[in-house]
C-alpha atoms as a PDB file:
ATOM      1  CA  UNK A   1      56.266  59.245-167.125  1.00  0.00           C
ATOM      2  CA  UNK A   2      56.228  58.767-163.250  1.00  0.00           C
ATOM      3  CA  UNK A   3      55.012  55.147-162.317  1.00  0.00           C
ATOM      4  CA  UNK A   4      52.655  56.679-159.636  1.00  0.00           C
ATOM      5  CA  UNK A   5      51.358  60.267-159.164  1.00  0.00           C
ATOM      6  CA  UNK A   6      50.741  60.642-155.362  1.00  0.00           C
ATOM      7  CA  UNK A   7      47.805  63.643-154.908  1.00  0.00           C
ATOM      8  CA  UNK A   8      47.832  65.292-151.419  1.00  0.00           C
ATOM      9  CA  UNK A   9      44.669  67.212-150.564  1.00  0.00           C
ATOM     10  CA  UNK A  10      46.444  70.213-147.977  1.00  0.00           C
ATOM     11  CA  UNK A  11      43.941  72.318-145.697  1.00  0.00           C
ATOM     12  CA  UNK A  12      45.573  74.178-142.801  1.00  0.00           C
ATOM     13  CA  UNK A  13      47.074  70.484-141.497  1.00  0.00           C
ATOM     14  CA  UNK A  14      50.856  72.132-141.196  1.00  0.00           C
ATOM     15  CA  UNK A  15      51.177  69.922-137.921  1.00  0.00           C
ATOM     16  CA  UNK A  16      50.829  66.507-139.609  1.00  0.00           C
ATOM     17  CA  UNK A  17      52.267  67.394-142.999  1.00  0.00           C
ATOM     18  CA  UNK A  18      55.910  66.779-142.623  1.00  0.00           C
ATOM     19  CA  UNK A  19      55.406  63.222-141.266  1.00  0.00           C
ATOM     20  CA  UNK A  20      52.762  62.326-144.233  1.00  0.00           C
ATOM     21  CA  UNK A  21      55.073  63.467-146.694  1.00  0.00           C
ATOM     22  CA  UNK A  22      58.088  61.952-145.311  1.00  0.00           C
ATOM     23  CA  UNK A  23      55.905  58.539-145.345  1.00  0.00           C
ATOM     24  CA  UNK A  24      55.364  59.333-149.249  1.00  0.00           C
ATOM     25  CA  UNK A  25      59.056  60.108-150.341  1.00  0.00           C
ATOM     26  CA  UNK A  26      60.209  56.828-148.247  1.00  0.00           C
ATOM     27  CA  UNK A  27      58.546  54.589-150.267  1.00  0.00           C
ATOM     28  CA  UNK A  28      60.465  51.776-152.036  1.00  0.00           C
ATOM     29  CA  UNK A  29      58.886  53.079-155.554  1.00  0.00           C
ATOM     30  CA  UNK A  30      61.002  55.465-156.063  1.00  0.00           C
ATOM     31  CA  UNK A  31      59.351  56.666-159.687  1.00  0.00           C
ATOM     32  CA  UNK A  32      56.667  58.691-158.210  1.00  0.00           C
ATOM     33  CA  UNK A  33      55.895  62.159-158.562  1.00  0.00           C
ATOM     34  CA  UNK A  34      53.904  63.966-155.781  1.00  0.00           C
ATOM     35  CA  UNK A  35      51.660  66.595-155.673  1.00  0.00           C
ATOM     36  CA  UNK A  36      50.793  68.983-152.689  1.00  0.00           C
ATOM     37  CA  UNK A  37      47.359  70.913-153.351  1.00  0.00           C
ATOM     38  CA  UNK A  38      46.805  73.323-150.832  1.00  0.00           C
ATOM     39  CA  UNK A  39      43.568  74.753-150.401  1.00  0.00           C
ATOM     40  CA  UNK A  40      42.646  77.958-148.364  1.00  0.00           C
ATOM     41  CA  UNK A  41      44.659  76.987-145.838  1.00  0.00           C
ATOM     42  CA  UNK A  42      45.127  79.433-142.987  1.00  0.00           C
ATOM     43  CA  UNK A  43      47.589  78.179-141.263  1.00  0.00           C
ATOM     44  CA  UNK A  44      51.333  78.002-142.605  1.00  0.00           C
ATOM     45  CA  UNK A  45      50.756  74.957-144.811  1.00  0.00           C
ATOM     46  CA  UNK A  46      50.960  76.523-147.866  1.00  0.00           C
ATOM     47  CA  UNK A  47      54.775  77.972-146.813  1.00  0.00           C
ATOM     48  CA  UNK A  48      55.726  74.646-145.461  1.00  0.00           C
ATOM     49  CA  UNK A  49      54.359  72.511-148.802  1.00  0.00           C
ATOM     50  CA  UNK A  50      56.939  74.786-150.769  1.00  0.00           C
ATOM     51  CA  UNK A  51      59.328  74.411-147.969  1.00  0.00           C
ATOM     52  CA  UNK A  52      59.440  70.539-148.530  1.00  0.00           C
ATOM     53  CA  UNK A  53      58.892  70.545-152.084  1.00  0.00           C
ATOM     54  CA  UNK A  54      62.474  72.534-152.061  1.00  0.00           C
ATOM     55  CA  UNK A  55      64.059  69.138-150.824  1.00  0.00           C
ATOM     56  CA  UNK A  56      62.944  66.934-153.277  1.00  0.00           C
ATOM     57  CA  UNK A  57      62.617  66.966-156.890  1.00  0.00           C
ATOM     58  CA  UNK A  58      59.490  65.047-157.054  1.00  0.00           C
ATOM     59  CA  UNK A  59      57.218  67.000-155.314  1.00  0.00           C
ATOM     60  CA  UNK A  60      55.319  69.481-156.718  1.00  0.00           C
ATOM     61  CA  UNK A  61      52.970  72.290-155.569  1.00  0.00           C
ATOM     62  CA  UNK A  62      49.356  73.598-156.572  1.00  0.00           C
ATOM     63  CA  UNK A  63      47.895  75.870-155.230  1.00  0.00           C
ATOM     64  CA  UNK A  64      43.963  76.593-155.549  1.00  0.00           C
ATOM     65  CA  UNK A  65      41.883  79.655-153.631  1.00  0.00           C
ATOM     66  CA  UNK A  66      38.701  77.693-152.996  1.00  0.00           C
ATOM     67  CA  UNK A  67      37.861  74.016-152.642  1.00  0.00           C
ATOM     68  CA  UNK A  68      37.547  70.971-150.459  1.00  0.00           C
ATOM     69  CA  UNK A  69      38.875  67.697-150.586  1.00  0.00           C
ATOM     70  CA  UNK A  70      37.352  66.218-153.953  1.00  0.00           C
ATOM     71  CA  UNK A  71      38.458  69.427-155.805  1.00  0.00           C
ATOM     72  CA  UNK A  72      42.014  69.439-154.200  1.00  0.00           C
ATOM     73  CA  UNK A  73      42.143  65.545-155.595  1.00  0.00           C
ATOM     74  CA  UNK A  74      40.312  66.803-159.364  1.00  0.00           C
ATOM     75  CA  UNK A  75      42.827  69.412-159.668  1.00  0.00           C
ATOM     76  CA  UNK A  76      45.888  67.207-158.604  1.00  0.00           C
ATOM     77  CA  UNK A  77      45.000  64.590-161.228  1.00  0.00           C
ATOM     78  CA  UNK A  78      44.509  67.592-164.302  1.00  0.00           C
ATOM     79  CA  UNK A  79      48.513  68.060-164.025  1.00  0.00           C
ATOM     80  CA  UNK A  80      49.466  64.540-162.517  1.00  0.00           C
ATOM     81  CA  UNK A  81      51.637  62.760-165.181  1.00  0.00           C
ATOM     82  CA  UNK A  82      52.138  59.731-163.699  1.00  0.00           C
ATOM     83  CA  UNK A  83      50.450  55.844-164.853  1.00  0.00           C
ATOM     84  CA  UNK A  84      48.327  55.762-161.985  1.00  0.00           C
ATOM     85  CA  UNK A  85      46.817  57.457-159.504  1.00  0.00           C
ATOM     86  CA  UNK A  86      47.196  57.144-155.492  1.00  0.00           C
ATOM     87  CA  UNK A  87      45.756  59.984-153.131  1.00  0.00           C
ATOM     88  CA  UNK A  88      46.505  60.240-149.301  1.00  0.00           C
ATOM     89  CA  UNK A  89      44.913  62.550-146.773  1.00  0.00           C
ATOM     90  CA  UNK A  90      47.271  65.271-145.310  1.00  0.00           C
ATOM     91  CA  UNK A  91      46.970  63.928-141.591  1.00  0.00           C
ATOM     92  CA  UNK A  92      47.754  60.410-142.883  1.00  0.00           C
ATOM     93  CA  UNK A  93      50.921  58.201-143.337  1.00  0.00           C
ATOM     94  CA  UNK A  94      51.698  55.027-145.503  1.00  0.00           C
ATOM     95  CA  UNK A  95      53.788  51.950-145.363  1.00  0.00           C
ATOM     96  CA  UNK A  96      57.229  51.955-147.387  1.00  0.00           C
ATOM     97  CA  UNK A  97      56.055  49.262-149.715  1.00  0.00           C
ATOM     98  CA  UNK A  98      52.243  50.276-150.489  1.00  0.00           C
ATOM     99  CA  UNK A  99      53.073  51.527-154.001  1.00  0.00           C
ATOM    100  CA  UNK A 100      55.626  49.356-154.788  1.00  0.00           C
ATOM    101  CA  UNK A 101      53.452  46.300-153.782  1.00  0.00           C
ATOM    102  CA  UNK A 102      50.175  47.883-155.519  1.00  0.00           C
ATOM    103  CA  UNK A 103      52.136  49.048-159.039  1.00  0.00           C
ATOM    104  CA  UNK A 104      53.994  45.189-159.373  1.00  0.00           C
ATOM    105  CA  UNK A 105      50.588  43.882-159.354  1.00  0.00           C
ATOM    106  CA  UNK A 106      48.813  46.677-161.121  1.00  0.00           C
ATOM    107  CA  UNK A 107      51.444  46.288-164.139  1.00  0.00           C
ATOM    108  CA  UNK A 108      52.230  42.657-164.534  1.00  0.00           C
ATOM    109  CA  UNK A 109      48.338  42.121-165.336  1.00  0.00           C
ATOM    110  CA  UNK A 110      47.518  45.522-166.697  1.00  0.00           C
ATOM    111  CA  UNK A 111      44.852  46.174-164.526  1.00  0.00           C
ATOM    112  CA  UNK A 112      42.334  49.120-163.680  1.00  0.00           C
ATOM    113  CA  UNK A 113      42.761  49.410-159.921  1.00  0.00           C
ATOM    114  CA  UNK A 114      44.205  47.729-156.943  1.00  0.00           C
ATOM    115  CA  UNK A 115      42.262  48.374-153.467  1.00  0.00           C
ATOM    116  CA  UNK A 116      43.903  47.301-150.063  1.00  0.00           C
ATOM    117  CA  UNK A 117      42.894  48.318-146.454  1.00  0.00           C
ATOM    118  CA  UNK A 118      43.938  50.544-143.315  1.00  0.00           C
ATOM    119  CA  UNK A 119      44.208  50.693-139.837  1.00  0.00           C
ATOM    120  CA  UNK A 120      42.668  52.824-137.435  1.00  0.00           C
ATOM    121  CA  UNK A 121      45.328  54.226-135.351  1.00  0.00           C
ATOM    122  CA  UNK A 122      44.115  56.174-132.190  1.00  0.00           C
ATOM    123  CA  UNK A 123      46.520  58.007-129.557  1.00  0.00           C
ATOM    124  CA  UNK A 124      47.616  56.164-126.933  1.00  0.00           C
ATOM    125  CA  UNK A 125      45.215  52.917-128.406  1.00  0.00           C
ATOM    126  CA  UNK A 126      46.174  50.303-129.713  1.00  0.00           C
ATOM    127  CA  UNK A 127      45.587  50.284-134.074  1.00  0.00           C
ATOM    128  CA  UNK A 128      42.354  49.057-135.138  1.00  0.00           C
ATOM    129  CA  UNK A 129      42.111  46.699-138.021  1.00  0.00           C
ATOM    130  CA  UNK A 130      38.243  46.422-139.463  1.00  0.00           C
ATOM    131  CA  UNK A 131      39.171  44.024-142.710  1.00  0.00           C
ATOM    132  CA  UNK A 132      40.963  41.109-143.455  1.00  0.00           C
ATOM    133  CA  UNK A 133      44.840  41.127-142.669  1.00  0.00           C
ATOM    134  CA  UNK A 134      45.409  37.982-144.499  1.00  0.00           C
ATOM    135  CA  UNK A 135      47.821  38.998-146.609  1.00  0.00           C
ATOM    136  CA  UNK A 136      46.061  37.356-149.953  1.00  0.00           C
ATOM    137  CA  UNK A 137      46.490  39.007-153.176  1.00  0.00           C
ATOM    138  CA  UNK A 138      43.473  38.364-155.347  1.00  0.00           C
ATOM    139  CA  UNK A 139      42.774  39.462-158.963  1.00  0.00           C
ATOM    140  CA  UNK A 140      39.254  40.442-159.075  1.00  0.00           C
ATOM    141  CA  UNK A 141      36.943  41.318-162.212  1.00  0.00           C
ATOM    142  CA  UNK A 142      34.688  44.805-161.953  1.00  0.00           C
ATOM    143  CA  UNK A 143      31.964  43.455-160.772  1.00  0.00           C
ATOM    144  CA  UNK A 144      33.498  41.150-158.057  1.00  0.00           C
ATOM    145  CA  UNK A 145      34.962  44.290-157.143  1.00  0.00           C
ATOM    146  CA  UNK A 146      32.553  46.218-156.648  1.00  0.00           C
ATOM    147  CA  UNK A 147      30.511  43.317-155.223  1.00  0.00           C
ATOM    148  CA  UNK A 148      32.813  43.175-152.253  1.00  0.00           C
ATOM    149  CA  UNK A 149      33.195  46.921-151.766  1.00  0.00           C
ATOM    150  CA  UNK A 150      28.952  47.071-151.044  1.00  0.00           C
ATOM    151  CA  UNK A 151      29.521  43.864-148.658  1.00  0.00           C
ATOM    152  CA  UNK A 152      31.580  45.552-146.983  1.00  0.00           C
ATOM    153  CA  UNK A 153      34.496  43.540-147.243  1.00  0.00           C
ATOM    154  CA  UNK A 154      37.179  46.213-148.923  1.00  0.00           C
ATOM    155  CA  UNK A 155      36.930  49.708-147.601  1.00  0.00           C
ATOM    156  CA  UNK A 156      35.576  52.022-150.132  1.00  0.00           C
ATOM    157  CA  UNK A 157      38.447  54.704-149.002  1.00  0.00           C
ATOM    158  CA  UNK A 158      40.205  56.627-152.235  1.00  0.00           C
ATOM    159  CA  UNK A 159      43.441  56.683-150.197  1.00  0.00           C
ATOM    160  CA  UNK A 160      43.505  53.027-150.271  1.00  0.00           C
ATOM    161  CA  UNK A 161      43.623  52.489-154.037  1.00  0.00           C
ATOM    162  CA  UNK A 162      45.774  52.406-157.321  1.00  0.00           C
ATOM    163  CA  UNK A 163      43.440  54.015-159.949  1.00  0.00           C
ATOM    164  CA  UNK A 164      44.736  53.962-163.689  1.00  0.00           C
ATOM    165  CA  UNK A 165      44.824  57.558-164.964  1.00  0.00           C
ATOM    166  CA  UNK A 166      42.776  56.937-167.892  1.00  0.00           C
ATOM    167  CA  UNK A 167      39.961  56.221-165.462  1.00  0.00           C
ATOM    168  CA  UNK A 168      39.746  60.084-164.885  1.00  0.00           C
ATOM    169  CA  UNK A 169      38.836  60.362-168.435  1.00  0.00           C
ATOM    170  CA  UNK A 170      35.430  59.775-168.030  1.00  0.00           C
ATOM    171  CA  UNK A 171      34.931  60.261-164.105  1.00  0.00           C
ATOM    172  CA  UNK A 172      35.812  62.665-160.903  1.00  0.00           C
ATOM    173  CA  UNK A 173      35.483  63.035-157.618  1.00  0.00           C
ATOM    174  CA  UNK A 174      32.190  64.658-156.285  1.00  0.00           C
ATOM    175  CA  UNK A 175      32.832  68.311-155.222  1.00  0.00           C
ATOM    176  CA  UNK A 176      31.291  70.168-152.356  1.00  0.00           C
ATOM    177  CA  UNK A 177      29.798  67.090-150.461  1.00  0.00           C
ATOM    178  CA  UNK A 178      30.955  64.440-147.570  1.00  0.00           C
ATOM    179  CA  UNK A 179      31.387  60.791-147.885  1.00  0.00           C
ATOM    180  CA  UNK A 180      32.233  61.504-151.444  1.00  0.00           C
ATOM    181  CA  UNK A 181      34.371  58.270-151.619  1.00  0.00           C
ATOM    182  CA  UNK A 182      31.127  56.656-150.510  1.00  0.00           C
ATOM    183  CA  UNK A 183      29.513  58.443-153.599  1.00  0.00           C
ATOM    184  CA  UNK A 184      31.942  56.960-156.307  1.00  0.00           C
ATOM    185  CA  UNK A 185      34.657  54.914-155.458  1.00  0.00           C
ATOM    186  CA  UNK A 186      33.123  51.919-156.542  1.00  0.00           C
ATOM    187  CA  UNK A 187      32.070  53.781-159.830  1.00  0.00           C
ATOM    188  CA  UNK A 188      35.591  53.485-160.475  1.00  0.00           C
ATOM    189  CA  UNK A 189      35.954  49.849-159.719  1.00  0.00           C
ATOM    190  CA  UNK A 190      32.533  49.880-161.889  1.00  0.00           C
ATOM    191  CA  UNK A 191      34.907  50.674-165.545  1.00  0.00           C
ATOM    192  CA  UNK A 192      38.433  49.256-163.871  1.00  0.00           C
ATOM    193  CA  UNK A 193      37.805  46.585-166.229  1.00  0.00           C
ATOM    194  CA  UNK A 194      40.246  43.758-164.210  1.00  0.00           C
ATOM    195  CA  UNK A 195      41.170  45.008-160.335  1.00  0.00           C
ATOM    196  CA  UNK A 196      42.945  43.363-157.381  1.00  0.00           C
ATOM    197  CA  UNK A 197      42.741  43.792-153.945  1.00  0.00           C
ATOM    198  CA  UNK A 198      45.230  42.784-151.315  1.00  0.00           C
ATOM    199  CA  UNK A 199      44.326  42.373-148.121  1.00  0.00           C
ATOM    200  CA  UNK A 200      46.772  44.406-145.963  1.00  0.00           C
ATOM    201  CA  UNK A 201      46.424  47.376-144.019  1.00  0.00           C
ATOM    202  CA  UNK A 202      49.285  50.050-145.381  1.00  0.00           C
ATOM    203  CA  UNK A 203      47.520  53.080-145.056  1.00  0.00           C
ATOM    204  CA  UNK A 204      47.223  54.653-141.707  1.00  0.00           C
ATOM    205  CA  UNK A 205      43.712  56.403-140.957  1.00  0.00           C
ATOM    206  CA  UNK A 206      44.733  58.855-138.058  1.00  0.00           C
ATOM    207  CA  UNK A 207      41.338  59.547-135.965  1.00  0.00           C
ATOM    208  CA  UNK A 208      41.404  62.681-134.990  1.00  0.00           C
ATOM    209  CA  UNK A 209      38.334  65.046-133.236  1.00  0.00           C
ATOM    210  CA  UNK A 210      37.264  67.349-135.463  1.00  0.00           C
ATOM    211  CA  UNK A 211      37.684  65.582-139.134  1.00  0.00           C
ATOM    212  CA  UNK A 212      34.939  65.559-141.384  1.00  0.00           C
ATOM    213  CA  UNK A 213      34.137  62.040-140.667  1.00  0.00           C
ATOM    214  CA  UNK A 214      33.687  62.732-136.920  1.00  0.00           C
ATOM    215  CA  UNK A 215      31.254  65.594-137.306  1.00  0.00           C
ATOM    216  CA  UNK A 216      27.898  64.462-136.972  1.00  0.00           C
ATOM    217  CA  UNK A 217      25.924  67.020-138.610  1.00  0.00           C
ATOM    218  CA  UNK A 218      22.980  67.614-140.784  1.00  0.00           C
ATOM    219  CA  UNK A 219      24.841  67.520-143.615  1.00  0.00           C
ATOM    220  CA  UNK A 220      26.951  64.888-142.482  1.00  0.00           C
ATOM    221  CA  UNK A 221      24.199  62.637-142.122  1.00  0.00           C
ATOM    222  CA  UNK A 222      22.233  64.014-145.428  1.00  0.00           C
ATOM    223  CA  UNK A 223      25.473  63.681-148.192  1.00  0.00           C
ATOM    224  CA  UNK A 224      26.001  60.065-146.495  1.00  0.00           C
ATOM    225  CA  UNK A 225      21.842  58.785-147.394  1.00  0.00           C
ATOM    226  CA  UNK A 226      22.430  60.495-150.998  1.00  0.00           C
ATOM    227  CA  UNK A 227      25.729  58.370-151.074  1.00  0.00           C
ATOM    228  CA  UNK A 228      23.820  55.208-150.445  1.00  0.00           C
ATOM    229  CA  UNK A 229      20.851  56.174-152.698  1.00  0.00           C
ATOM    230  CA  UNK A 230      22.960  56.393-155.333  1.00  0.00           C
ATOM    231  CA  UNK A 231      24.927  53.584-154.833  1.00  0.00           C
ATOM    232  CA  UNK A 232      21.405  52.002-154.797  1.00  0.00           C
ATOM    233  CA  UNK A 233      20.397  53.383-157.603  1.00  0.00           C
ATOM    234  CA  UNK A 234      23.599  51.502-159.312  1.00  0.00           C
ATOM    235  CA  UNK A 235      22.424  48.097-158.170  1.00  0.00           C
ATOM    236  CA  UNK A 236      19.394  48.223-159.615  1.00  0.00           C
ATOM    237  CA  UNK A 237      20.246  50.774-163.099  1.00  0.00           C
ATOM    238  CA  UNK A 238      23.499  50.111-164.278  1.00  0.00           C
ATOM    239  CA  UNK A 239      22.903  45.996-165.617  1.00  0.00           C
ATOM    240  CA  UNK A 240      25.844  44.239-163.682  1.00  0.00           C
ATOM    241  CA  UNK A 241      23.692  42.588-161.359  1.00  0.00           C
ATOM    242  CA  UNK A 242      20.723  40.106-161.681  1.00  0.00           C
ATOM    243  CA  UNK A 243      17.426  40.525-160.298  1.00  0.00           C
ATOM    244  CA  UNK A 244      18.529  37.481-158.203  1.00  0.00           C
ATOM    245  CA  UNK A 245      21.344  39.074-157.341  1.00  0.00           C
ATOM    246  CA  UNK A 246      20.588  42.727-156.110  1.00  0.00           C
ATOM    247  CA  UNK A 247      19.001  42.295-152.901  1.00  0.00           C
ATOM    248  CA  UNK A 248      21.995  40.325-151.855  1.00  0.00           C
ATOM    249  CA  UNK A 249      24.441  43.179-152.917  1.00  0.00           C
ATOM    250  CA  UNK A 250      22.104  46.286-151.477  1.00  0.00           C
ATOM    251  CA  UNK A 251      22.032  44.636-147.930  1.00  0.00           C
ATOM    252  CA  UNK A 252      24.186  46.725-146.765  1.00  0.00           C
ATOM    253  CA  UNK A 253      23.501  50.214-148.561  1.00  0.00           C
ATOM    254  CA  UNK A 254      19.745  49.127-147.488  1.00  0.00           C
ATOM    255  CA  UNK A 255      20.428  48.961-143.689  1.00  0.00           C
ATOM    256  CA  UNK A 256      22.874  52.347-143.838  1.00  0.00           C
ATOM    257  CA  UNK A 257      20.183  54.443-145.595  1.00  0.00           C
ATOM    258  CA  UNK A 258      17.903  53.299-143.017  1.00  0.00           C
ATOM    259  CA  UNK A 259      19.328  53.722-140.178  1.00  0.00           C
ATOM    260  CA  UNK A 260      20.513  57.424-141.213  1.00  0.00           C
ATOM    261  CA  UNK A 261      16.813  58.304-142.005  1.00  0.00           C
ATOM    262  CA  UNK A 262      16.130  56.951-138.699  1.00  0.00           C
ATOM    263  CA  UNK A 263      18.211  59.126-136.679  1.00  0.00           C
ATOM    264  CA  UNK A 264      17.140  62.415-139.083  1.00  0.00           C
ATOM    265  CA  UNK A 265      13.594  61.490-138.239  1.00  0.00           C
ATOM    266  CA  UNK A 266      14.487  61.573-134.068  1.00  0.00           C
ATOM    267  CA  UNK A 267      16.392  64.739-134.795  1.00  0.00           C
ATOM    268  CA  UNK A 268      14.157  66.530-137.092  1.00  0.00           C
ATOM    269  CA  UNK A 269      13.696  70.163-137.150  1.00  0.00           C
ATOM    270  CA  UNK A 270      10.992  72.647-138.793  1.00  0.00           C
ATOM    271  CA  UNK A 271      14.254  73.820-141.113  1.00  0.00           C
ATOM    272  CA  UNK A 272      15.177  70.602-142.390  1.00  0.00           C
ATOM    273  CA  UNK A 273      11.621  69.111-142.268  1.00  0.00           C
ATOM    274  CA  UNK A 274      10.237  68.947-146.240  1.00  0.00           C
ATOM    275  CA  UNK A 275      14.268  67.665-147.378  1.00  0.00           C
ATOM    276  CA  UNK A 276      13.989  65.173-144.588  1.00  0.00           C
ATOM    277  CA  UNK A 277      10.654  63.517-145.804  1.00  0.00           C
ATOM    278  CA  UNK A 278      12.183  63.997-149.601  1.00  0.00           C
ATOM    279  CA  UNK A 279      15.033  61.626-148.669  1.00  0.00           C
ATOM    280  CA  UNK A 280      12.760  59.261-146.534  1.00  0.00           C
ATOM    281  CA  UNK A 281      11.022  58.936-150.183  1.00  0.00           C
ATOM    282  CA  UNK A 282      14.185  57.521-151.504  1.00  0.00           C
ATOM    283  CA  UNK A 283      13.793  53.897-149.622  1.00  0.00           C
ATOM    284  CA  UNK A 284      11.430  52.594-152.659  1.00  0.00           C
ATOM    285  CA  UNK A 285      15.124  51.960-153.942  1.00  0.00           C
ATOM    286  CA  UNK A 286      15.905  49.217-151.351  1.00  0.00           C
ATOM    287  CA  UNK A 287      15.023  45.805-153.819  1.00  0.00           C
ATOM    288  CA  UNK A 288      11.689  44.070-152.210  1.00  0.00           C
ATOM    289  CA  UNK A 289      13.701  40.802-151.174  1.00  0.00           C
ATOM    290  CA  UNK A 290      16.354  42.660-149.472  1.00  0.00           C
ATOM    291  CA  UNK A 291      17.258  41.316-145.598  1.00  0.00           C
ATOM    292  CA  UNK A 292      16.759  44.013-142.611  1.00  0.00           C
ATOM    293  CA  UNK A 293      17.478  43.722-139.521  1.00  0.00           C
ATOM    294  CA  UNK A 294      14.599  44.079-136.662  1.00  0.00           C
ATOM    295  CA  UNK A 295      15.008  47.475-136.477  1.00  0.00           C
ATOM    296  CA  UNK A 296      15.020  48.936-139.810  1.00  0.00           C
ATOM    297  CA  UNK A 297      12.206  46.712-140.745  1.00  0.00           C
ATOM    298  CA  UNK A 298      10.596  48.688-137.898  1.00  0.00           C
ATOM    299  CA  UNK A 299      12.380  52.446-139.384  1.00  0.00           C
ATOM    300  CA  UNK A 300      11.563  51.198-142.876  1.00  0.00           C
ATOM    301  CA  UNK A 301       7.714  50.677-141.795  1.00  0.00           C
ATOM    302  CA  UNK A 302       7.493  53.679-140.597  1.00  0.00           C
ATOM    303  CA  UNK A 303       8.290  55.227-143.179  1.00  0.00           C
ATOM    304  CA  UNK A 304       6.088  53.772-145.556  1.00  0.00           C
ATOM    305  CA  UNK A 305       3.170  54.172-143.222  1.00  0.00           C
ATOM    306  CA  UNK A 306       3.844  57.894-141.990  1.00  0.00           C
ATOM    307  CA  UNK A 307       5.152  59.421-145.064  1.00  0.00           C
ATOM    308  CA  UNK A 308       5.058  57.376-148.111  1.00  0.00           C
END
């Protein structure tokens, strides 16, 4: 059994591939198998994934006809075989140590998952680093965990964490939609049982025009609110947090929510109208005691007022 499984989601990124992989079969963990799933590509990556799974024994390839990003990582963990799981985008590179640094923690105290952080890396910029490059190594219970992911003080990235495969038994990735790390990452963290998180940047979060992320849409902005009303939804249905506690930890799913509704409101259209209001029906989540800022008090009285 492989230490790590490393799953790489492929769609028609041929000119980055060589240098992601090459960043995965460096590593100092050398007990890793990795698996390319390429998904109606239509460029040449699916010739060049077998064409660099012919130089090393590790890799393997799957393909699949239809899917997007969660499905390429869904199907990638069905045949992984590995102790845990790691995923990296296709576009993306890693440090040498990440999973050798992640697993020696992960395995001296048996734990659930390990999160850690990345840069921003722009051409010609310099790299951008948005959390904490201390360098501390902290063990962490679920709920302190997942605590710090909704403060906004560990990224909430899948490509940034060690998952334990036997977390797949129960969940997935969500299929079809954007921000789906948003969506259930920290359901993860949620049954990890123990976690750490170390706070160092070894994943490298190329920002390129075009990406999902960068492609503000209708869509874009409607599978982000659903992320943070169901990450909402958590704080105040799943137990681990007291009444006390939950306005404190949906600050910042509170304000995002918001201030997406807020720009679908300026932007509305006739086609999009009735889903639009729907959503903007979704704020009696936010906990009564929860701090706003000036001006999503304002979007958030709107609301209530106008369509409520």
């Amino acid at each position: 059994m492989p230490k790590v499984s490393v799953i790489v989601p492929v769609h028609n990124t041929a000119q980055y591939l060589n240098k992601c992989i090459k960043s995965i079969t460096n590593q100092t963990l050398k007990d890793i198998e990795i698996i390319l799933v390429e998904n109606g590509s239509t460029d040449n990556s699916l010739e060049l994934c077998h064409g660099i799974a012919s130089t090393d024994e590790r890799i393997k390839v799957l393909h699949i006809e239809e899917g997007d990003l969660s499905k390429a990582r869904n199907e990638g963990v069905k045949i992984a075989t590995g102790e845990y799981m790691a995923f990296i985008d296709s576009d993306d590179t890693i440090l040498p140590t990440m999973y050798e640094d992640m697993y020696t923690l992960a395995n001296k105290y048996d734990l659930g998952m390990v999160n850690s952080n990345f840069c921003r890396t722009y051409d010609n910029k310099e790299n951008v680093y948005p959390f904490s490059q201390s360098g501390e190594k902290r063990i962490v219970s679920a709920k302190e965990m997942v605590t710090l992911a909704f403060l906004g003080k560990i990224p909430n990235s899948a490509c940034v964490n060690l998952f334990k495969k036997t977390l797949f038994d129960n969940l997935q990735f969500p299929e079809f939609v954007n921000y789906e790390d948003r969506a259930s990452v920290f359901l993860f963290m949620s049954q990890c049982g123990r976690g750490a998180v170390i706070f160092k940047a070894y994943y490298n979060y190329y920002q390129r025009k075009g990406s999902i992320i960068h492609t503000k849409e209708y869509k874009q902005y409607h599978d982000h609110i659903l992320a943070d009303c169901k990450r909402l939804e958590f704080i105040i249905e799943s137990g681990m947090f007291e009444d006390n506690e939950k306005p404190i930890v949906a600050k910042g799913c509170a304000k995002s929510l918001l201030r997406k509704l807020g720009h679908l409101l300026i932007t509305n259209d006739d086609e999009h109208k009735e889903e639009v209001r729907e959503l903007c029906r979704k704020i009696v989540l936010i906990p009564q005691e929860t701090q706003l800022t000036f001006k999503t008090r304002l979007i958030k009285r709107y609301i209530e007022k106008r369509i409520l």
